[in-house]
PDB file of N, CA and C in Angstrom:
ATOM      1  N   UNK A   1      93.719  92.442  94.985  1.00  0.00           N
ATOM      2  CA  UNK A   1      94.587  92.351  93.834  1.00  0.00           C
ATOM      3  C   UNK A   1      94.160  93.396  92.812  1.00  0.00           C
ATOM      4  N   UNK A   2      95.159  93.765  92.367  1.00  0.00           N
ATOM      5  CA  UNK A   2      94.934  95.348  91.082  1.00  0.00           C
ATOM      6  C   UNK A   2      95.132  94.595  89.788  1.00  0.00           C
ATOM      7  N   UNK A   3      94.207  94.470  89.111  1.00  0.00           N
ATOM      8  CA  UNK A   3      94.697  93.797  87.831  1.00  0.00           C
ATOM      9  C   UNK A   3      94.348  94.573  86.557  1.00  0.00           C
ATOM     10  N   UNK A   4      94.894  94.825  85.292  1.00  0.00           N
ATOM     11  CA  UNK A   4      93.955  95.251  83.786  1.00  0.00           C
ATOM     12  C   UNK A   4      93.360  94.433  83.309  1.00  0.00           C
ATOM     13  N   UNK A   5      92.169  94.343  83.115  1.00  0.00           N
ATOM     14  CA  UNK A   5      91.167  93.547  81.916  1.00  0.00           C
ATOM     15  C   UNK A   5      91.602  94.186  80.375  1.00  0.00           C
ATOM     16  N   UNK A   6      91.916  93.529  79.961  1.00  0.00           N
ATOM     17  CA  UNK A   6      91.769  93.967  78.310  1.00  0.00           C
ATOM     18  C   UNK A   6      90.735  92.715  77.321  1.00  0.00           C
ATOM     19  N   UNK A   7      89.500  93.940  76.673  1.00  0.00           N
ATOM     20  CA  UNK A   7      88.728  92.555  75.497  1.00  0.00           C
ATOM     21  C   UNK A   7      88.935  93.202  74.251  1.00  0.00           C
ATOM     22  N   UNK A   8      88.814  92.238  73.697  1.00  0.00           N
ATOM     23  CA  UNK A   8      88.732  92.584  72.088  1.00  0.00           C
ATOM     24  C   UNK A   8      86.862  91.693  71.649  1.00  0.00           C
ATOM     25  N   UNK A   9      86.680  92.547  70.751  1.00  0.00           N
ATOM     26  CA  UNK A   9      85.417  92.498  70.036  1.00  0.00           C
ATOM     27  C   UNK A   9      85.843  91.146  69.504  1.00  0.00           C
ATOM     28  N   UNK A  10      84.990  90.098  69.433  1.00  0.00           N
ATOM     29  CA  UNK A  10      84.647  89.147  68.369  1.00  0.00           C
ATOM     30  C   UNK A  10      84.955  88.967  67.247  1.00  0.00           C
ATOM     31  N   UNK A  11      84.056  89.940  67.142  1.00  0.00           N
ATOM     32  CA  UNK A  11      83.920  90.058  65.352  1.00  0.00           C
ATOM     33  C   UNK A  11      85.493  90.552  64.755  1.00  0.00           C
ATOM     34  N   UNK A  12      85.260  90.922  63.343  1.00  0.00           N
ATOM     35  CA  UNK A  12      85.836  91.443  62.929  1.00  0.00           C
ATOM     36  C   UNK A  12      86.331  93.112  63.176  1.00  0.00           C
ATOM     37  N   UNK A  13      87.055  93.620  63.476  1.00  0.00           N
ATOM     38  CA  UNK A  13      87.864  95.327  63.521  1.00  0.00           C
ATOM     39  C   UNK A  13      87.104  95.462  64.636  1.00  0.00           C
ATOM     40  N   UNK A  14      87.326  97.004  64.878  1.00  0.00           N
ATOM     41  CA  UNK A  14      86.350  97.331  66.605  1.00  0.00           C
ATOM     42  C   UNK A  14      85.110  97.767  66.120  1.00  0.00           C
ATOM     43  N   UNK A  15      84.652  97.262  67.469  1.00  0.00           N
ATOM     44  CA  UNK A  15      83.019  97.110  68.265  1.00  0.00           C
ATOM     45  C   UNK A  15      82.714  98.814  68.189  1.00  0.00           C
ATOM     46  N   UNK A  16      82.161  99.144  67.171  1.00  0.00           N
ATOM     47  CA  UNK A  16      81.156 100.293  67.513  1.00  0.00           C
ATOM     48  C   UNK A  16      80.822 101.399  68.835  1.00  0.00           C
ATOM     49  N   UNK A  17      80.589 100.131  69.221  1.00  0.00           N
ATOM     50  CA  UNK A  17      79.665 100.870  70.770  1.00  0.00           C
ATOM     51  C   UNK A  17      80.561 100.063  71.545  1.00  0.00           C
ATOM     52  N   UNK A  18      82.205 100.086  71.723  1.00  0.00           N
ATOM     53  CA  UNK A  18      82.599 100.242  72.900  1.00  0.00           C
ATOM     54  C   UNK A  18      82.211 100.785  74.061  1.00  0.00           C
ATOM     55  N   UNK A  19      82.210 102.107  73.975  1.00  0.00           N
ATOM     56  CA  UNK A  19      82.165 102.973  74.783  1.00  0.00           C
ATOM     57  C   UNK A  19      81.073 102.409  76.093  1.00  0.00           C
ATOM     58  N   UNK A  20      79.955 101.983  75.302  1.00  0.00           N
ATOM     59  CA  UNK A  20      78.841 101.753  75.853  1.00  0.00           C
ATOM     60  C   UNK A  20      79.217 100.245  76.621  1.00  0.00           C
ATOM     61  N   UNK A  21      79.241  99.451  75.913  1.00  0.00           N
ATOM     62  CA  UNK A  21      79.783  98.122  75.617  1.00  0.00           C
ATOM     63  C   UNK A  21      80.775  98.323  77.248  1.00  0.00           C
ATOM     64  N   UNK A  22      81.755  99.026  77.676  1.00  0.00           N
ATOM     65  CA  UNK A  22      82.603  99.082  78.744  1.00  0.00           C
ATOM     66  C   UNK A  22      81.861  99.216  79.622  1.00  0.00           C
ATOM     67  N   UNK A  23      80.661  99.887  79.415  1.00  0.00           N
ATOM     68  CA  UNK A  23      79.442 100.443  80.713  1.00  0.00           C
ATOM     69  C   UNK A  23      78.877  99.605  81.226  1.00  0.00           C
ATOM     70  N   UNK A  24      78.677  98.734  80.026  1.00  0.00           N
ATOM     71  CA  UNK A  24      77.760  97.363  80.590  1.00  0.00           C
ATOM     72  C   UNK A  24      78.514  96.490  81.116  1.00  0.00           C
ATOM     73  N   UNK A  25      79.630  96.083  80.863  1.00  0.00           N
ATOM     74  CA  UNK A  25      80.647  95.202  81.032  1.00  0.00           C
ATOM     75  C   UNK A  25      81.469  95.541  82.755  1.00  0.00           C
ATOM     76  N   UNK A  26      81.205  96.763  83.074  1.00  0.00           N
ATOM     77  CA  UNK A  26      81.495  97.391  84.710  1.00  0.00           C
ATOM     78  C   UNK A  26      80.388  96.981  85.277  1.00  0.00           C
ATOM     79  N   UNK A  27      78.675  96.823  84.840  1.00  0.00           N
ATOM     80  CA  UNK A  27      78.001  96.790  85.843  1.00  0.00           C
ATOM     81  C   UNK A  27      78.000  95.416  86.007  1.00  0.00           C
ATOM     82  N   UNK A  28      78.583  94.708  84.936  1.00  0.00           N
ATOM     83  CA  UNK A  28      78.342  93.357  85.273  1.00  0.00           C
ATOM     84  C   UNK A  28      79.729  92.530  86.452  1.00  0.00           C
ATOM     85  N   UNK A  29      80.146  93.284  86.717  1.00  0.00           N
ATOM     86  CA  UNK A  29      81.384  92.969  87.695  1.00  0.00           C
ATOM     87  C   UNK A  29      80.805  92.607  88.883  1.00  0.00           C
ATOM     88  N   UNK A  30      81.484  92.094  89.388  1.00  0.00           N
ATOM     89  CA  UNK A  30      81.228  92.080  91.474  1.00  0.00           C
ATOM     90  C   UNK A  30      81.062  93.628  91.715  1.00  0.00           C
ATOM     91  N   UNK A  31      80.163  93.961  92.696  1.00  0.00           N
ATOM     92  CA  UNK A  31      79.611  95.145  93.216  1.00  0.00           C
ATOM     93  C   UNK A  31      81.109  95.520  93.840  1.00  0.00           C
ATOM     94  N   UNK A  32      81.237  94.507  94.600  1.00  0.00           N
ATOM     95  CA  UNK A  32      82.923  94.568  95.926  1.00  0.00           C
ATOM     96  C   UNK A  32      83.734  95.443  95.076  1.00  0.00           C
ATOM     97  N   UNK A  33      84.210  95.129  93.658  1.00  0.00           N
ATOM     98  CA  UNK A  33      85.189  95.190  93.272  1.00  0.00           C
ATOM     99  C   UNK A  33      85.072  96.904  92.923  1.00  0.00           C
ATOM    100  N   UNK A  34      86.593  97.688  93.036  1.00  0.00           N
ATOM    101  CA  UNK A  34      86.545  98.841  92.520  1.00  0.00           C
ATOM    102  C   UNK A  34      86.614  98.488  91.103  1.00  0.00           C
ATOM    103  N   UNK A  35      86.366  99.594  90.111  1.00  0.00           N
ATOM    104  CA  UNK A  35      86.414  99.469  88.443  1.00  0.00           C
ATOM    105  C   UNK A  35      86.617 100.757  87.896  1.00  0.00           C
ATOM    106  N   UNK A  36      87.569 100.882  86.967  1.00  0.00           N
ATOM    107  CA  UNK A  36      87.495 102.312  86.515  1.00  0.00           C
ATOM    108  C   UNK A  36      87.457 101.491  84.824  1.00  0.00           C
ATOM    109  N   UNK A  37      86.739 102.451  84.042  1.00  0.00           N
ATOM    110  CA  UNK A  37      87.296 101.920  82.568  1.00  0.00           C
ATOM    111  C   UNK A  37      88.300 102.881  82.137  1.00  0.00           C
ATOM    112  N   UNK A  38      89.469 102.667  81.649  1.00  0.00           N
ATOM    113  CA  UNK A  38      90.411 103.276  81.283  1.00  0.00           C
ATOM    114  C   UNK A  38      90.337 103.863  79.820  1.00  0.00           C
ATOM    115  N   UNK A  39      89.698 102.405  78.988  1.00  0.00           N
ATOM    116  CA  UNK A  39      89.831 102.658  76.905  1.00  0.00           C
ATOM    117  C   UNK A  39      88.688 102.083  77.139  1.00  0.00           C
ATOM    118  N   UNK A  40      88.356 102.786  76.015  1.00  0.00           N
ATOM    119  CA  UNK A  40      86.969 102.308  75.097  1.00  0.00           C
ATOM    120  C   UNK A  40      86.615 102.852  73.332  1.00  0.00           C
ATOM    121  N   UNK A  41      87.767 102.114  72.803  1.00  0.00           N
ATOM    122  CA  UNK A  41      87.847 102.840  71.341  1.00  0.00           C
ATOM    123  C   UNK A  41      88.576 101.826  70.912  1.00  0.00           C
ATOM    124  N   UNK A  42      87.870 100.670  70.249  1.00  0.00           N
ATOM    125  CA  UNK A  42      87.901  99.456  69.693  1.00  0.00           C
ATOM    126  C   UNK A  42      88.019  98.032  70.672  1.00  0.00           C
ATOM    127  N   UNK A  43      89.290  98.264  72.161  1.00  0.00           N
ATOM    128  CA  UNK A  43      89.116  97.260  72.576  1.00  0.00           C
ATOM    129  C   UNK A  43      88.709  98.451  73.559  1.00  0.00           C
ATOM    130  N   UNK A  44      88.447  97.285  75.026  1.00  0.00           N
ATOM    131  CA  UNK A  44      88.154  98.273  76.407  1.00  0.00           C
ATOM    132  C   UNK A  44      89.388  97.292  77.294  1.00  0.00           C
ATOM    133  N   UNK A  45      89.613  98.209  78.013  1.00  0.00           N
ATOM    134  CA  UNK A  45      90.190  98.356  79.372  1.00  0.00           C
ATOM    135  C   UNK A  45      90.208  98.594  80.565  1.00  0.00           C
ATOM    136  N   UNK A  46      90.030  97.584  81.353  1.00  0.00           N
ATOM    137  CA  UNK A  46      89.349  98.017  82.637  1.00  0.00           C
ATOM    138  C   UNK A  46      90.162  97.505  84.232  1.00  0.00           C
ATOM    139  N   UNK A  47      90.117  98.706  84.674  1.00  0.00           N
ATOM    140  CA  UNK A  47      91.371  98.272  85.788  1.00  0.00           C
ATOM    141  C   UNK A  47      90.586  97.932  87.183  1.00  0.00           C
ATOM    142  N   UNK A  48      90.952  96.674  87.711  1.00  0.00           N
ATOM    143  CA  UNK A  48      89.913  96.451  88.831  1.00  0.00           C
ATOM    144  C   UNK A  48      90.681  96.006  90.071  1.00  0.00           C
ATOM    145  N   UNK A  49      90.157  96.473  91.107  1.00  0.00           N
ATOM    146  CA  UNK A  49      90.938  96.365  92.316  1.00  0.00           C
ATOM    147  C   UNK A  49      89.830  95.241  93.057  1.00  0.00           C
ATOM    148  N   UNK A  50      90.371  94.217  93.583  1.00  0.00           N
ATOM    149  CA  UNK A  50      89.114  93.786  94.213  1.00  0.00           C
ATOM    150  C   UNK A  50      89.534  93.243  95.813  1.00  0.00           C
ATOM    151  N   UNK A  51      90.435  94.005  96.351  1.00  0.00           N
ATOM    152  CA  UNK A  51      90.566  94.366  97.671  1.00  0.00           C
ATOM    153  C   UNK A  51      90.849  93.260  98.500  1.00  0.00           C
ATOM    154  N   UNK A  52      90.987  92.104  97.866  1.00  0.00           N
ATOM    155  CA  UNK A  52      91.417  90.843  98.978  1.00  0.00           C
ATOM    156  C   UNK A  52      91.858  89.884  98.084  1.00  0.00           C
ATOM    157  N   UNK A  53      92.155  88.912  98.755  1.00  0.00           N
ATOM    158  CA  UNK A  53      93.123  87.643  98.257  1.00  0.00           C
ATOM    159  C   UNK A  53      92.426  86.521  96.879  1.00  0.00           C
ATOM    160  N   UNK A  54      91.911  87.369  95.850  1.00  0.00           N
ATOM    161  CA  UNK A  54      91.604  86.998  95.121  1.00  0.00           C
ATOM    162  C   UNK A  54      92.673  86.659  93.993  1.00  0.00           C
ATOM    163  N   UNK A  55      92.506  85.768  93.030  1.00  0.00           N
ATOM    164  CA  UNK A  55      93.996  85.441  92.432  1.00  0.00           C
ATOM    165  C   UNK A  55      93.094  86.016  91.077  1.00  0.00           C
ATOM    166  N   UNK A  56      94.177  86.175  89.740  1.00  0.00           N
ATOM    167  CA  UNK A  56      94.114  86.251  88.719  1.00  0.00           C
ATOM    168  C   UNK A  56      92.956  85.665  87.808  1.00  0.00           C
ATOM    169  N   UNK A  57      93.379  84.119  88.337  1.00  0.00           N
ATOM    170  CA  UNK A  57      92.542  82.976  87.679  1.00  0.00           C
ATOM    171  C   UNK A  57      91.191  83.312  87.973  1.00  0.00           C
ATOM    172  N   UNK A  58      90.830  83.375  89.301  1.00  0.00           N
ATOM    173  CA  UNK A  58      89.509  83.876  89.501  1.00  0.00           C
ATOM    174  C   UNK A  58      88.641  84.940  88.996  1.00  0.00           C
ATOM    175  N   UNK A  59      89.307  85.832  89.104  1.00  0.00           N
ATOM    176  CA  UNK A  59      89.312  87.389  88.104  1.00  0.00           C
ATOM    177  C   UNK A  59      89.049  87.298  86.499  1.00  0.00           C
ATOM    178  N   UNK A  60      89.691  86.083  85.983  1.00  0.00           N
ATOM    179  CA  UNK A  60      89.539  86.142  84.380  1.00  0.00           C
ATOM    180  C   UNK A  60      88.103  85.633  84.682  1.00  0.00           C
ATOM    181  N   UNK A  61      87.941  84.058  85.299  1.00  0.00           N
ATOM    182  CA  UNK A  61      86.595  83.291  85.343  1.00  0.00           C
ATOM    183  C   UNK A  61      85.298  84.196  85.538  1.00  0.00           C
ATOM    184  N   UNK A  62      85.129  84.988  86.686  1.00  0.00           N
ATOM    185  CA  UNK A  62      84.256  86.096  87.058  1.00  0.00           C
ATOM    186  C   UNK A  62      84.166  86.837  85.434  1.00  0.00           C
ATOM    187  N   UNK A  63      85.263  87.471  84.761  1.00  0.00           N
ATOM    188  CA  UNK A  63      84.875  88.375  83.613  1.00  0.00           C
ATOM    189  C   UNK A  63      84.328  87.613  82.631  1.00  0.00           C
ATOM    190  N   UNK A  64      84.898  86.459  82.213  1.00  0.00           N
ATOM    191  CA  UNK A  64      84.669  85.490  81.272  1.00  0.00           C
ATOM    192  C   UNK A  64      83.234  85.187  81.525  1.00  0.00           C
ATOM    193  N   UNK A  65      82.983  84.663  82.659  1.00  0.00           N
ATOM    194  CA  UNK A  65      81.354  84.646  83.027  1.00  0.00           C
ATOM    195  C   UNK A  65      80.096  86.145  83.148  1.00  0.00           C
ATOM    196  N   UNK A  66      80.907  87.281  82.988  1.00  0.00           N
ATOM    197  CA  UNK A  66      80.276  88.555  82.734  1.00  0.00           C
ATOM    198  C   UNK A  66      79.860  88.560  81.476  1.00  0.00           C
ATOM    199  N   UNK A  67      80.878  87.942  80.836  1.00  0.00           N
ATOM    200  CA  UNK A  67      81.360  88.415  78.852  1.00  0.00           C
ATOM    201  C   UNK A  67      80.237  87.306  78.274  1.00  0.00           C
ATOM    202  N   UNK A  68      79.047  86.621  79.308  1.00  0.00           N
ATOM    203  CA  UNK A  68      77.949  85.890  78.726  1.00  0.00           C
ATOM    204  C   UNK A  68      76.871  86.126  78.625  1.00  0.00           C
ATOM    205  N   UNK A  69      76.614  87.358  79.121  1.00  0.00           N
ATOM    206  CA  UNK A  69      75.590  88.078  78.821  1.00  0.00           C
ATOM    207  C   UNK A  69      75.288  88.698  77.736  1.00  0.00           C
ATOM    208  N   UNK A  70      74.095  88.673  77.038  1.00  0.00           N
ATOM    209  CA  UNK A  70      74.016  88.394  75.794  1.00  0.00           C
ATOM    210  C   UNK A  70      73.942  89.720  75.128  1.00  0.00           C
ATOM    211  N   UNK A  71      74.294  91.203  76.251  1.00  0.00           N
ATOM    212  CA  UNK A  71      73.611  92.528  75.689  1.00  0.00           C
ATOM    213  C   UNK A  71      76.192  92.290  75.231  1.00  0.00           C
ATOM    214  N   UNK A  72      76.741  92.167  75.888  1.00  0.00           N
ATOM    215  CA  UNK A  72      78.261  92.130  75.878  1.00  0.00           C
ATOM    216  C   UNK A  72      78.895  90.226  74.894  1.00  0.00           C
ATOM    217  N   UNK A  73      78.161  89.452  74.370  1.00  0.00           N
ATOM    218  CA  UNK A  73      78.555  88.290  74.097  1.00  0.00           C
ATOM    219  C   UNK A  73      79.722  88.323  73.614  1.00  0.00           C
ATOM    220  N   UNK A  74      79.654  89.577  72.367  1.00  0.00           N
ATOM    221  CA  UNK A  74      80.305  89.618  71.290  1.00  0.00           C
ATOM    222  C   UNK A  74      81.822  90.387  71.625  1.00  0.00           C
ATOM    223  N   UNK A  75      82.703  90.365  72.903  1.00  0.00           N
ATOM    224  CA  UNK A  75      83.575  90.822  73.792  1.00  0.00           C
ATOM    225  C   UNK A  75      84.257  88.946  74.262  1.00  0.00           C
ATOM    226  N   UNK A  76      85.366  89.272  74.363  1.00  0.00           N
ATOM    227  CA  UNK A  76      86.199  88.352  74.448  1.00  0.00           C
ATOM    228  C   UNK A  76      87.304  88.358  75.334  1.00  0.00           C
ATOM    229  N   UNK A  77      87.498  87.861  76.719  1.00  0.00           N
ATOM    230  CA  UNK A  77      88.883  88.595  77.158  1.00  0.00           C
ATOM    231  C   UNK A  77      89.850  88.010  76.561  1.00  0.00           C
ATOM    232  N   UNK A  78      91.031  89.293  76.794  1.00  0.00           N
ATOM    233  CA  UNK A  78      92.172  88.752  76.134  1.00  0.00           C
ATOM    234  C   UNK A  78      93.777  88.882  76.897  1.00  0.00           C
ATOM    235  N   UNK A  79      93.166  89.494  78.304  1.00  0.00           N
ATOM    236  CA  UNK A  79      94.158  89.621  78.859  1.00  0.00           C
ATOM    237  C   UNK A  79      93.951  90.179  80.316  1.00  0.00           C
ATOM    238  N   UNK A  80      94.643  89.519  81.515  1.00  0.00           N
ATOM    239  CA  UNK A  80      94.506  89.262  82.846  1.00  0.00           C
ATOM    240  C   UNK A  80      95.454  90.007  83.375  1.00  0.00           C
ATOM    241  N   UNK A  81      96.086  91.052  83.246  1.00  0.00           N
ATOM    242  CA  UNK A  81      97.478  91.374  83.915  1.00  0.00           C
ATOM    243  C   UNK A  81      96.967  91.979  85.055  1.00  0.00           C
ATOM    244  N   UNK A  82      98.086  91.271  86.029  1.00  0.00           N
ATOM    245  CA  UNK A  82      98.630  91.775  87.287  1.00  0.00           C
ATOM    246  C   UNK A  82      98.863  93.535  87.325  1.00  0.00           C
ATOM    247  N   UNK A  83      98.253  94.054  88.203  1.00  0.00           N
ATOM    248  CA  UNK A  83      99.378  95.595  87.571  1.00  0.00           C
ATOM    249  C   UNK A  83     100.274  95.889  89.112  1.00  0.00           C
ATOM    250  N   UNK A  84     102.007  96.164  89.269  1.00  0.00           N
ATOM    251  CA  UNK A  84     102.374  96.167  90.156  1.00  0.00           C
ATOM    252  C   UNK A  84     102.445  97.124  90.948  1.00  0.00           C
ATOM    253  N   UNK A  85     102.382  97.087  91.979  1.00  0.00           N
ATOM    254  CA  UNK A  85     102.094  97.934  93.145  1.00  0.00           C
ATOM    255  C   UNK A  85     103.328  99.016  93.394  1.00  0.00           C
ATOM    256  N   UNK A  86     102.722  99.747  94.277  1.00  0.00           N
ATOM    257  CA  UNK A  86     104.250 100.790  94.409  1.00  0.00           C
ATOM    258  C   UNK A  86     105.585 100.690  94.889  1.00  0.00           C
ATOM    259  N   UNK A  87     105.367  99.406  95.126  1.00  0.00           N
ATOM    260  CA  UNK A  87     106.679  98.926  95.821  1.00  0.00           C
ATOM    261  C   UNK A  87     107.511  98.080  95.123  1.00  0.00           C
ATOM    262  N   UNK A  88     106.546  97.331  93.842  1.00  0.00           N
ATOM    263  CA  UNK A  88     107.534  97.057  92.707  1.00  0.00           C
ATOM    264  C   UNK A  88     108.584  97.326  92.437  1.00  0.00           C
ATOM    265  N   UNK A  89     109.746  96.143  91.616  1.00  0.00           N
ATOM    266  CA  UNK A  89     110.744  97.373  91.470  1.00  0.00           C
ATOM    267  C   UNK A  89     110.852  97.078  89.767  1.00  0.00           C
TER     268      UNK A  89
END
């Protein structure tokens, strides 16, 4: 399944050290999974392919359980999208 991660910072306005903040937040993924970070300039964005019959729900739980590590706490997901394939119409 190809999905976008989108987080928003916690706190108040954007997170500083996105940039960085996206770096850590990829290594903390499933190894399996492909990851590219797309944004990293207030929220991050991260597009992940994870190559088998994995659903959505699972995908948020896995990030949500990444986003507890205490160097990324302050990251929040905020969004699970599907992204459609080429055959979409």
């Amino acid at each position: 399944m190809l999905v976008e991660l989108t987080m928003h910072s916690a706190g108040l306005g954007p997170a500083p050290n996105s940039p960085i903040d996206g770096i850590r937040i990829l290594a903390l993924l499933p190894e399996e999974w492909r990851k590219d970070l797309r944004q990293a300039n207030g929220e991050i964005v991260i597009r992940v392919e994870t190559g088998d019959d994995v659903t959505s729900t699972e995908i948020s739980a896995r990030v949500e359980q990444a986003l507890t590590d205490p160097a990324v706490s302050h990251w929040r997901l905020h969004a699970c999208d599907p992204v459609p394939g080429p055959d979409a119409v």
